[in-house]
Structure formats: structure tokens, C-alpha cells
Protein backbone atom coordinates (compact mmCIF):
# COMPACT_ATOMS: atom_id res chain seq x y z
CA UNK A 1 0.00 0.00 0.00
CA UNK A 2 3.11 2.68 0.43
CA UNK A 3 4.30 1.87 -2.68
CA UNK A 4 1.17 2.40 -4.41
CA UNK A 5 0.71 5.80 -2.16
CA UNK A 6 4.07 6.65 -3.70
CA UNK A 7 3.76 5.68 -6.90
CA UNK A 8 0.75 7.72 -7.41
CA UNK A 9 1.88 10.59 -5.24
CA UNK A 10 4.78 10.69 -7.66
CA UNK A 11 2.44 10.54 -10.75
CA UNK A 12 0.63 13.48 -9.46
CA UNK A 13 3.32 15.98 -7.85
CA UNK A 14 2.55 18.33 -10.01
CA UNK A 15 -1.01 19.06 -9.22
CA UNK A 16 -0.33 18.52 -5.51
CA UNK A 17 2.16 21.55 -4.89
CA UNK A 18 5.19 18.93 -4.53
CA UNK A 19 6.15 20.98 -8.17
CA UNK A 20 8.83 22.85 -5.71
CA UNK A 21 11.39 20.21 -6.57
CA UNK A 22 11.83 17.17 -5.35
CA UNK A 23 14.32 17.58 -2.68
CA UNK A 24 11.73 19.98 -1.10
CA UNK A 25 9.02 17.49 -1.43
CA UNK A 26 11.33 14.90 -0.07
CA UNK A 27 12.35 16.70 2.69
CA UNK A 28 8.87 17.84 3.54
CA UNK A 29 7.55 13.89 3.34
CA UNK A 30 10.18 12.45 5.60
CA UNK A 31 9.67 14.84 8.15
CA UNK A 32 5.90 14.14 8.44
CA UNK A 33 6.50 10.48 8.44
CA UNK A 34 9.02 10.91 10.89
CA UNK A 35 6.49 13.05 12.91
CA UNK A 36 3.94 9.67 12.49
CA UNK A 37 6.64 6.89 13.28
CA UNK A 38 7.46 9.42 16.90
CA UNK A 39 3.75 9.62 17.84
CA UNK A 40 3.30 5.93 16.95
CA UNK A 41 6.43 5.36 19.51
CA UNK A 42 4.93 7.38 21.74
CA UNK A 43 1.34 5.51 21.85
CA UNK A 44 2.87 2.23 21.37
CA UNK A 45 1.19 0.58 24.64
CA UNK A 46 -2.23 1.63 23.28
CA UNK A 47 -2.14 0.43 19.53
CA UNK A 48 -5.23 1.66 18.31
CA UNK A 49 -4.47 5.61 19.44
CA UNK A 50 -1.23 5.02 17.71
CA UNK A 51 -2.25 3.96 14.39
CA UNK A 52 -4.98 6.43 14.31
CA UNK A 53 -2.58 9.28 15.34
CA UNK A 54 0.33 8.34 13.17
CA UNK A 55 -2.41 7.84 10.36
CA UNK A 56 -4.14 10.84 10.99
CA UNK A 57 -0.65 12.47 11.61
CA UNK A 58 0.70 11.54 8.11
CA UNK A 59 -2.59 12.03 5.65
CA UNK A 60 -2.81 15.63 7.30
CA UNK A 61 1.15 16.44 7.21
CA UNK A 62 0.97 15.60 3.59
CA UNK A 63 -2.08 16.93 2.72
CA UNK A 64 -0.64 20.15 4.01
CA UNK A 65 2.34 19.69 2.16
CA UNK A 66 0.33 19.25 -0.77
CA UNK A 67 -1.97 22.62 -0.85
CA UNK A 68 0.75 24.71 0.54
């Protein structure tokens, strides 16, 4: 399922405001997964909260990434 996410992020970069270059967009996409992988560390005893933060964490980091 990442791969695909990628794989059509990349196809669409252009409409999505990652058109900055890719190191930006790199940059900018690490960080918020980074953000996601540190609030699922930090929920880790209760699973649930931390998939749903470090999902909810990631679409919204990268959604903002994309319309900014």
C-alpha cells in the first residue's frame, strides 16, 4: 500500500504543490512520516491511538504539504 501511495503521489506531484522540486518534497515527506513513526512510539502501549494518530498524523502532514 506505500508503494502504491508513492507511486501515485509521484504521478501526481505536479497538481499537488510537490512541483517545488523534489528535494523539497522529499524533505517535507520524511519529516511528516518521521512526525507519524514518533507519535506511533509514543502511543505504542495503546495500539489503536497510535495507528490512528500516526495515520491521521501523516494524511494531514501531507495533505498540508500538498496545498501549501
Amino acid at each position: 500500500m506505500r508503494i502504491t501511495w508513492f507511486a501515485w503521489l509521484a504521478q501526481h506531484a505536479d497538481e499537488y504543490g510537490y512541483s517545488d522540486g523534489p528535494l523539497r518534497a522529499t524533505i517535507g515527506t520524511v519529516a511528516v512520516l518521521v512526525t507519524g513513526a514518533l507519535l506511533w512510539f509514543a502511543l505504542h502501549r495503546h495500539r489503536s491511538a497510535a495507528m490512528a494518530a500516526a495515520g491521521l498524523t501523516c494524511a494531514l502532514g501531507v495533505g498540508w504539504l500538498a496545498f501549501h
